[in-house]
PDB file of N, CA and C in Angstrom:
ATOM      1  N   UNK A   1       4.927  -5.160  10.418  1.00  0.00           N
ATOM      2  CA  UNK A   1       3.549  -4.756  10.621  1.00  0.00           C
ATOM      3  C   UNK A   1       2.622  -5.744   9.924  1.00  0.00           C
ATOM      4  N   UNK A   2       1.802  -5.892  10.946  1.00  0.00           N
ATOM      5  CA  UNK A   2       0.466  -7.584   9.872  1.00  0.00           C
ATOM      6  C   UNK A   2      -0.581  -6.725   9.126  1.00  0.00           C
ATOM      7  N   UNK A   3      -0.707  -6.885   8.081  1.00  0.00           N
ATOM      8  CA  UNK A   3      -1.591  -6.537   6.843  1.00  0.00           C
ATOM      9  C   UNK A   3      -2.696  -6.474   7.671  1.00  0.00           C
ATOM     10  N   UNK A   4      -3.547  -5.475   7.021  1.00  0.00           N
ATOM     11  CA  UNK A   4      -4.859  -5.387   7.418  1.00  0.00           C
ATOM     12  C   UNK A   4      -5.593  -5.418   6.521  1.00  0.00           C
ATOM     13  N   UNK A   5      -6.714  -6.291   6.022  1.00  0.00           N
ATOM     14  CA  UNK A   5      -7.406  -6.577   4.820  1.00  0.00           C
ATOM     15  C   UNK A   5      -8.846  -6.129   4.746  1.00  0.00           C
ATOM     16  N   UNK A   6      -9.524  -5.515   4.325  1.00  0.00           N
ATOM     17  CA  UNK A   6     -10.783  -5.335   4.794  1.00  0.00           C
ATOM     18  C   UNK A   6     -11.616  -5.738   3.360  1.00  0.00           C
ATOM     19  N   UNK A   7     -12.815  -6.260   3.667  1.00  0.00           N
ATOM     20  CA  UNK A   7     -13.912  -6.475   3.108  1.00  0.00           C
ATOM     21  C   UNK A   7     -15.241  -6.352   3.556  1.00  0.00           C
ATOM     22  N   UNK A   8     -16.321  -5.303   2.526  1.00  0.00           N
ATOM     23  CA  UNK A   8     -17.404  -5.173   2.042  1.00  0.00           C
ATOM     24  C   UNK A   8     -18.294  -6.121   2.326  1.00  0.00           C
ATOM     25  N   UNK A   9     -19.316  -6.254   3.685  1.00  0.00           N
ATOM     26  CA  UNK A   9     -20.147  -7.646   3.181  1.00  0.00           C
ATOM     27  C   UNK A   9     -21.119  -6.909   1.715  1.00  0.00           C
ATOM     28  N   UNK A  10     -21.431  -6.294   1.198  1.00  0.00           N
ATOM     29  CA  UNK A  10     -22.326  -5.974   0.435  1.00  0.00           C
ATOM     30  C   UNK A  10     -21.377  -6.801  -1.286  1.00  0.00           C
ATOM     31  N   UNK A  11     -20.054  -6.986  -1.146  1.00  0.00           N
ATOM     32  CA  UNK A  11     -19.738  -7.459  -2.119  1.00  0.00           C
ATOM     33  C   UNK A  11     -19.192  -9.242  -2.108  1.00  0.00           C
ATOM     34  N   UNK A  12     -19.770  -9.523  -0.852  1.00  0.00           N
ATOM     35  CA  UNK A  12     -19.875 -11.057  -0.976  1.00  0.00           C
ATOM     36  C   UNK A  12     -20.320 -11.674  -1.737  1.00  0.00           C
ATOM     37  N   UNK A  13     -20.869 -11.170  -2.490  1.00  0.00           N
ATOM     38  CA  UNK A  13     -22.104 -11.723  -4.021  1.00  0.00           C
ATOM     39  C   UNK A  13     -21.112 -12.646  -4.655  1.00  0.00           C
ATOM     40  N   UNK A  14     -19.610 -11.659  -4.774  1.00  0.00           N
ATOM     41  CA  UNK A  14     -18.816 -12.284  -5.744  1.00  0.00           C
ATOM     42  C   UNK A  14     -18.454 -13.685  -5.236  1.00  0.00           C
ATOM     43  N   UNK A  15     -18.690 -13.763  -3.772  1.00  0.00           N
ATOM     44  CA  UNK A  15     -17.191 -15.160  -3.689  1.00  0.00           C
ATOM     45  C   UNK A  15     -16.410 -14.644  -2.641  1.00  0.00           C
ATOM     46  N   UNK A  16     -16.665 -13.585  -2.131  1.00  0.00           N
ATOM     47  CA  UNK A  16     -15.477 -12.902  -1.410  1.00  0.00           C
ATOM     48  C   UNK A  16     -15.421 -13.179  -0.021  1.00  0.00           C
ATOM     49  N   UNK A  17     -16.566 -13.665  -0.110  1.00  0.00           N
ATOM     50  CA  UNK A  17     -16.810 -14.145   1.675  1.00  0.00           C
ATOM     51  C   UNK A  17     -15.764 -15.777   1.609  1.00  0.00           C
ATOM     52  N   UNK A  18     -15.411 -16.156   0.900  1.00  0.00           N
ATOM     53  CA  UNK A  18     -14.564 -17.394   1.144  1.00  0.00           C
ATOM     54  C   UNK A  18     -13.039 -17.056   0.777  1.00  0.00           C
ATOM     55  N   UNK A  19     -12.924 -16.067   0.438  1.00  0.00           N
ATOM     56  CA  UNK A  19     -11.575 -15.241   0.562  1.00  0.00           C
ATOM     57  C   UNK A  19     -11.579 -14.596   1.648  1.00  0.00           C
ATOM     58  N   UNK A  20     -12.098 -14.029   2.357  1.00  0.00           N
ATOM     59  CA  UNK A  20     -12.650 -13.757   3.657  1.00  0.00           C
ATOM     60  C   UNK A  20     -11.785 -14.763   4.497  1.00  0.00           C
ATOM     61  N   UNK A  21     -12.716 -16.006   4.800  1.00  0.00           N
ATOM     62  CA  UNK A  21     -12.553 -16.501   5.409  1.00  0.00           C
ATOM     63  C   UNK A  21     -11.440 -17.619   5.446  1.00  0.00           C
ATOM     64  N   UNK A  22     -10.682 -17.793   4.309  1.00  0.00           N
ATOM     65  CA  UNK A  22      -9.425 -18.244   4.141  1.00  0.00           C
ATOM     66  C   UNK A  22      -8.074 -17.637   4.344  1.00  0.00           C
ATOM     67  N   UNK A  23      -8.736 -16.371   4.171  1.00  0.00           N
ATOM     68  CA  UNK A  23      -7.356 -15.149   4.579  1.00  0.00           C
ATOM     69  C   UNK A  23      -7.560 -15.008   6.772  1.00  0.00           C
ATOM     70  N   UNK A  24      -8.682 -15.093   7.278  1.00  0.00           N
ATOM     71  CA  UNK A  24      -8.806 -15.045   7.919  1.00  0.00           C
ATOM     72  C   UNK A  24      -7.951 -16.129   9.201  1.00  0.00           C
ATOM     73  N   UNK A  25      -8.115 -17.580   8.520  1.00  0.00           N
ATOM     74  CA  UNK A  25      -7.533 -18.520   9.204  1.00  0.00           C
ATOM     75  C   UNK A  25      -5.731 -18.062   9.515  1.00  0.00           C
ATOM     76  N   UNK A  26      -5.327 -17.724   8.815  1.00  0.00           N
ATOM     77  CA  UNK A  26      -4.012 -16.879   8.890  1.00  0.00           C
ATOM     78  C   UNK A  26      -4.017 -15.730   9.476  1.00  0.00           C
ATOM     79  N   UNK A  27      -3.043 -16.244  11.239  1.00  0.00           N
ATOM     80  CA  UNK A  27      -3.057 -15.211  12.146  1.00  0.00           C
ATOM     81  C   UNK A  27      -2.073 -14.076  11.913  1.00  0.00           C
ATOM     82  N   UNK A  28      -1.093 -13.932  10.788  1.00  0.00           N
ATOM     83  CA  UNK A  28      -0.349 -13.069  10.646  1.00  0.00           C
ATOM     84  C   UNK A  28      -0.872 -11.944   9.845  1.00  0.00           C
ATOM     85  N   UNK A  29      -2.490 -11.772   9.233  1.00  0.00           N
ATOM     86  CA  UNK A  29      -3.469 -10.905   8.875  1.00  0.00           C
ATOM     87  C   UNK A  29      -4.076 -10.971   9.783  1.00  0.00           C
ATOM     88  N   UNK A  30      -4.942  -9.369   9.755  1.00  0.00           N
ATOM     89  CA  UNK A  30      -5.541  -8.403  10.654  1.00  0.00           C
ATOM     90  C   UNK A  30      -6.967  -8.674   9.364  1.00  0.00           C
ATOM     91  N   UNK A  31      -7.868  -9.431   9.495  1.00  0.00           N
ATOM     92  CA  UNK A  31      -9.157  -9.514   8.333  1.00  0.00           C
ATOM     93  C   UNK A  31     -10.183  -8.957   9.161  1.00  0.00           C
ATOM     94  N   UNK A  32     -10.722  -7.887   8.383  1.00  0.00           N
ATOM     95  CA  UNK A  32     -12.014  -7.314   9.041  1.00  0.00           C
ATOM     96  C   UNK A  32     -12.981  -7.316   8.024  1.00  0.00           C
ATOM     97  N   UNK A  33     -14.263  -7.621   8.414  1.00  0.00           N
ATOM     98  CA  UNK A  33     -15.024  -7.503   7.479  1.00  0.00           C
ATOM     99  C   UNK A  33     -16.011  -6.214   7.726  1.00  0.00           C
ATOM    100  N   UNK A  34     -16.330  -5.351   7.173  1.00  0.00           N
ATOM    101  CA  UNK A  34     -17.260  -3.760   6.967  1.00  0.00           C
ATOM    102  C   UNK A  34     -18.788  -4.266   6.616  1.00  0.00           C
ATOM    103  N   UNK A  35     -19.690  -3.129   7.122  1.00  0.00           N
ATOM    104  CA  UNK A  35     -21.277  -3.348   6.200  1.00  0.00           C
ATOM    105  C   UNK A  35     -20.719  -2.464   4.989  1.00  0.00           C
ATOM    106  N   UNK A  36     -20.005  -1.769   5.013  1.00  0.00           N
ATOM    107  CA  UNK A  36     -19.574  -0.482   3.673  1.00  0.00           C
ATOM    108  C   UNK A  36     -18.782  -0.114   3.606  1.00  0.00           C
ATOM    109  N   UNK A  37     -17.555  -0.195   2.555  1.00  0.00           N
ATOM    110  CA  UNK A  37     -16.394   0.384   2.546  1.00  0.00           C
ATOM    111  C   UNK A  37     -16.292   1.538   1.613  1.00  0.00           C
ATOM    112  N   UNK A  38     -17.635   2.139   1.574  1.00  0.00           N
ATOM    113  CA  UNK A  38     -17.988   3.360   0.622  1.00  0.00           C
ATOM    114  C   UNK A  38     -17.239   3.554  -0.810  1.00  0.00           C
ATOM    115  N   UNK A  39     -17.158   2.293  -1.450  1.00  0.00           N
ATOM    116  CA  UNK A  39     -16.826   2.095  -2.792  1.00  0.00           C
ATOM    117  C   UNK A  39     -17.868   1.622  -3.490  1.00  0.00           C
ATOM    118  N   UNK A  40     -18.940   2.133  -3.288  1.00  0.00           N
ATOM    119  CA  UNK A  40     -19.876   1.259  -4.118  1.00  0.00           C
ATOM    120  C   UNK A  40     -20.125   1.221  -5.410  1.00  0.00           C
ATOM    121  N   UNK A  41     -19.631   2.008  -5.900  1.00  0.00           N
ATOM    122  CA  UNK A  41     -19.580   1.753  -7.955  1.00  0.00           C
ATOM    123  C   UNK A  41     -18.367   0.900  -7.865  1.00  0.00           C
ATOM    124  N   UNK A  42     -17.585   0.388  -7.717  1.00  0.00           N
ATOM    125  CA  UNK A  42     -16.510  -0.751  -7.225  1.00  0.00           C
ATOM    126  C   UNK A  42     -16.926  -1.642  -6.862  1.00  0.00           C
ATOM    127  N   UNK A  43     -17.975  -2.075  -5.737  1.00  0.00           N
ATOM    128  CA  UNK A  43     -18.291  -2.851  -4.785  1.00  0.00           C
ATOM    129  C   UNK A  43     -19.169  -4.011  -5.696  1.00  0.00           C
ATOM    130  N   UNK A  44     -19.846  -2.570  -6.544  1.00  0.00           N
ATOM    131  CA  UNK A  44     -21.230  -3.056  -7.733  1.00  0.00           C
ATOM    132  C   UNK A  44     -20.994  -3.984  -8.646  1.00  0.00           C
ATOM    133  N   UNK A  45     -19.720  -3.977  -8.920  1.00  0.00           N
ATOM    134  CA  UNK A  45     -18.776  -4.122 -10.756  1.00  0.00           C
ATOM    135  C   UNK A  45     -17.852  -5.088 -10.437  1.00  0.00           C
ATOM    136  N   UNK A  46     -17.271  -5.500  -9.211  1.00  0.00           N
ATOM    137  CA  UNK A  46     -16.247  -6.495  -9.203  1.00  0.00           C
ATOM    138  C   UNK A  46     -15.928  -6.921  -7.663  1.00  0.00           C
ATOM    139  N   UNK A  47     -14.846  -7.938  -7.668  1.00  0.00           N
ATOM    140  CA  UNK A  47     -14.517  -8.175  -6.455  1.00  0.00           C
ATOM    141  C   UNK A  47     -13.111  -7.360  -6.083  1.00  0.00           C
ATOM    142  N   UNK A  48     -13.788  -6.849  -4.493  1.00  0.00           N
ATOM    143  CA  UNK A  48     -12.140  -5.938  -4.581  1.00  0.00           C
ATOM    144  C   UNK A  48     -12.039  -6.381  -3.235  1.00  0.00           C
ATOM    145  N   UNK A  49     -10.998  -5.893  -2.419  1.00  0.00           N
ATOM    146  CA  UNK A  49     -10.961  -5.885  -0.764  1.00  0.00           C
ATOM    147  C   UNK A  49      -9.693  -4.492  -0.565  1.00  0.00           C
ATOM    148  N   UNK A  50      -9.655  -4.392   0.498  1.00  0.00           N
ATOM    149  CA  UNK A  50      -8.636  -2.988   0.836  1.00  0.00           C
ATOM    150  C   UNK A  50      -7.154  -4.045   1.364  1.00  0.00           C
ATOM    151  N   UNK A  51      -6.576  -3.392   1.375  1.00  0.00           N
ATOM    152  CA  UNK A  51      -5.058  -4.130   1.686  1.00  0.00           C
ATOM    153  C   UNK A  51      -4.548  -3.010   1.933  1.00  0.00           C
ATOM    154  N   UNK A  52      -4.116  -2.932   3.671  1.00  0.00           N
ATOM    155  CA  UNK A  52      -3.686  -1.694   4.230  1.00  0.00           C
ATOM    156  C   UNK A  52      -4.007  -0.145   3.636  1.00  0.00           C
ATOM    157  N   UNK A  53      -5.491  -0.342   3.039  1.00  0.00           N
ATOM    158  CA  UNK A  53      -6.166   1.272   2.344  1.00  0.00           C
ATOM    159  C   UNK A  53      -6.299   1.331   1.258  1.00  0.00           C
ATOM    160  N   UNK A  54      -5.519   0.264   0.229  1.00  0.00           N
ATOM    161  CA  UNK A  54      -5.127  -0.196  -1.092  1.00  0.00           C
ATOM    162  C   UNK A  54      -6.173  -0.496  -1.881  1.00  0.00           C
ATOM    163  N   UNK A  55      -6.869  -0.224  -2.780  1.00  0.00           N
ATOM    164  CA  UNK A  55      -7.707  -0.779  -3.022  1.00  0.00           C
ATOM    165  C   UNK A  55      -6.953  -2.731  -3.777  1.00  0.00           C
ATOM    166  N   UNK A  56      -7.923  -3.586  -3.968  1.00  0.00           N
ATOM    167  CA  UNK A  56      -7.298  -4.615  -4.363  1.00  0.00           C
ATOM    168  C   UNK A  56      -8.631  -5.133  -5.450  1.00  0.00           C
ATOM    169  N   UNK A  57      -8.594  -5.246  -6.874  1.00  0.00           N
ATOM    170  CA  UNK A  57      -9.922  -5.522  -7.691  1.00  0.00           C
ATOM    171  C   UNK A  57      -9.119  -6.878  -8.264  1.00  0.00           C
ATOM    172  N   UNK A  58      -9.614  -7.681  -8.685  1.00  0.00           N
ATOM    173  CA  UNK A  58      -9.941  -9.100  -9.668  1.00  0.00           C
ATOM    174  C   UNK A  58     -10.978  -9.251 -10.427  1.00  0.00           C
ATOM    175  N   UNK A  59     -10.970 -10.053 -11.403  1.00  0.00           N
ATOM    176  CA  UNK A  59     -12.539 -10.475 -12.379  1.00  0.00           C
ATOM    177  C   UNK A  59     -12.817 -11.994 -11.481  1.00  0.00           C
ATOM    178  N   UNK A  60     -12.566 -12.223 -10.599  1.00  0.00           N
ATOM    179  CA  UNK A  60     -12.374 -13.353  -9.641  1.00  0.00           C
ATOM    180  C   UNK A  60     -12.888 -13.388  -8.376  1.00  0.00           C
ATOM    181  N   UNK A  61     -13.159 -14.244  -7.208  1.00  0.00           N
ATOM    182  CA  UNK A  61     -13.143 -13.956  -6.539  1.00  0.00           C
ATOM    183  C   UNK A  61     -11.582 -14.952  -6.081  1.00  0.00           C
ATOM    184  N   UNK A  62     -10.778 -16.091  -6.839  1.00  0.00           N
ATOM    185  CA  UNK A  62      -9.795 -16.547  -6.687  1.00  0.00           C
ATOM    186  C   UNK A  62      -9.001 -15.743  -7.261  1.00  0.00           C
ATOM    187  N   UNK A  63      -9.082 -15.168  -7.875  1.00  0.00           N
ATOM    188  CA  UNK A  63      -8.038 -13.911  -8.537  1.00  0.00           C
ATOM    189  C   UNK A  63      -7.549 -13.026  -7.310  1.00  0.00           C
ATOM    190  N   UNK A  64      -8.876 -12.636  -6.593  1.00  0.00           N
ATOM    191  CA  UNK A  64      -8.871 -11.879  -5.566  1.00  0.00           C
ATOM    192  C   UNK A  64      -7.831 -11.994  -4.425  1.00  0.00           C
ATOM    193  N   UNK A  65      -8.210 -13.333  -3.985  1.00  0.00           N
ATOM    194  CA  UNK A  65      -7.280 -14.054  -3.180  1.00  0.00           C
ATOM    195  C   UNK A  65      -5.837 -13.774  -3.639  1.00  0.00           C
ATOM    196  N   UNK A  66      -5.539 -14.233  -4.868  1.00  0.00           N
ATOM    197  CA  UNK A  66      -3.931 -14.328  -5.354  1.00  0.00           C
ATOM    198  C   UNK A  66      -3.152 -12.858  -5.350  1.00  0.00           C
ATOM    199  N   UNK A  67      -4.630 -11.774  -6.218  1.00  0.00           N
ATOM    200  CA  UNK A  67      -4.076 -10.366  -5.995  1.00  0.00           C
ATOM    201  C   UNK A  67      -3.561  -9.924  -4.561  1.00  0.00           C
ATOM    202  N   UNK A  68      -4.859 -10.118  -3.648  1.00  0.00           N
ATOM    203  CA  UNK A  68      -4.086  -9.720  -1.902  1.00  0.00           C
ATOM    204  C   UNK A  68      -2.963 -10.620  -1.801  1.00  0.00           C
ATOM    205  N   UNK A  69      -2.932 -11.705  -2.157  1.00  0.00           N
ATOM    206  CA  UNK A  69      -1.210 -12.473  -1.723  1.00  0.00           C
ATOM    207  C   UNK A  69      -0.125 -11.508  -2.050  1.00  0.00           C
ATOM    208  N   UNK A  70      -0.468 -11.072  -3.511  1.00  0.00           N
ATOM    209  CA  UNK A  70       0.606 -10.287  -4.420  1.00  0.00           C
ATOM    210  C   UNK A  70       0.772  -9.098  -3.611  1.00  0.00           C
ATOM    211  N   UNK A  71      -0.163  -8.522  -3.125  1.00  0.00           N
ATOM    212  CA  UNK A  71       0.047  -6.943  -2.884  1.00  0.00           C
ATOM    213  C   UNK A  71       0.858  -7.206  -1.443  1.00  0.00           C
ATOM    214  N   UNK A  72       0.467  -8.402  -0.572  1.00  0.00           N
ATOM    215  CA  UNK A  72       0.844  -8.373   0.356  1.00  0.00           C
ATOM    216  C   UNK A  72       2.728  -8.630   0.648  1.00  0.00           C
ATOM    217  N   UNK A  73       2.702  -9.411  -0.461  1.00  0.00           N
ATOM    218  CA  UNK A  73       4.245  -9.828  -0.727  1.00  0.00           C
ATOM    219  C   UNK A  73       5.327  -8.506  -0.896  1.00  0.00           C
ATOM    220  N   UNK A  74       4.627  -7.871  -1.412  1.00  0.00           N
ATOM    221  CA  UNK A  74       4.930  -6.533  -2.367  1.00  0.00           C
ATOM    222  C   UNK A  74       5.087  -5.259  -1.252  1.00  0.00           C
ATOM    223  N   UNK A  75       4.116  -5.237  -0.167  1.00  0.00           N
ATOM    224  CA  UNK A  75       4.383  -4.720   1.049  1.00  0.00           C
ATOM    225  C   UNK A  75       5.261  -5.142   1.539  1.00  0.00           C
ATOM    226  N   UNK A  76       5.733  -6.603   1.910  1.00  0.00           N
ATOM    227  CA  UNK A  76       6.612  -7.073   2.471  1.00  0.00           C
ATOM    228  C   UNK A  76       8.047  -6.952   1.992  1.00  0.00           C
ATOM    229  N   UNK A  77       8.483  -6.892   0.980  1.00  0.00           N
ATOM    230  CA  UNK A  77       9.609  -6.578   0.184  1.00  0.00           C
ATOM    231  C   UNK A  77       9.836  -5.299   0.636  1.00  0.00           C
ATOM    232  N   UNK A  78       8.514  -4.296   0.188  1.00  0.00           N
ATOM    233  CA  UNK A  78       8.834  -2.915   0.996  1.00  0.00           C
ATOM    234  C   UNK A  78       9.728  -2.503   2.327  1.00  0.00           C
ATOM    235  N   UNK A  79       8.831  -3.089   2.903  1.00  0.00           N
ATOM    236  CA  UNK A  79       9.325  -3.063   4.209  1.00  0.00           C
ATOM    237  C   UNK A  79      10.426  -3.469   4.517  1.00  0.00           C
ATOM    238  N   UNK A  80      11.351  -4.831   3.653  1.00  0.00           N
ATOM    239  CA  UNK A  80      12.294  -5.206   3.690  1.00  0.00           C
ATOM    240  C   UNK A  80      13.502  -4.405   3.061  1.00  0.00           C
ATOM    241  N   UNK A  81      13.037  -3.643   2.541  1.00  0.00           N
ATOM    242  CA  UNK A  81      13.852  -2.369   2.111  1.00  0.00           C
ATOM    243  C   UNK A  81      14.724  -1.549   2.891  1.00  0.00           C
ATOM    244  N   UNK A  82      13.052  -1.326   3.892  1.00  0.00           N
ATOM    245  CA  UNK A  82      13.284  -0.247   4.986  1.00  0.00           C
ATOM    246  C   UNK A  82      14.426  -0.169   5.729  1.00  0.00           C
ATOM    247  N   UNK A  83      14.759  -1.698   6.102  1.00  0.00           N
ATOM    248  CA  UNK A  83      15.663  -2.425   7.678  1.00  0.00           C
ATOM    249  C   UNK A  83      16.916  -1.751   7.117  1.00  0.00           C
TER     250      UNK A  83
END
């Protein structure tokens, strides 16, 4: 199953719009970007994105990036469980 990543434009402030769009170039993610992902005391305070519903936070917006790699890897192992 391809990850589905979602991001907040209201929290592009951080940087996140170029995590955005680097996760995006990679067709094996599903990247959507939201006007609101109704986290906004979250949205306010840091950079986060959803990872299949997940929330995903960093003090980064390159942190950010590395965290969704991590979580995504971490799904993937999951799943590799499953078989």
């Amino acid at each position: 199953m391809r990850p589905i990543i979602e991001f907040c434009t209201n929290n592009m402030h951080f940087g996140t719009d170029e995590v955005f769009e680097a996760l995006e170039e990679n067709l094996e993610y599903d990247v959507i970007e939201y006007g609101c992902l109704t986290n906004c005391g979250q949205c306010s305070n840091t950079p986060f994105a959803l990872v299949n519903g997940e929330v995903v936070t960093a003090t980064s917006a390159k942190e950010l990036h590395e965290a969704i790699l991590s979580k995504i890897a971490e799904i993937d192992a999951w799943n590799d469980l499953d078989l």
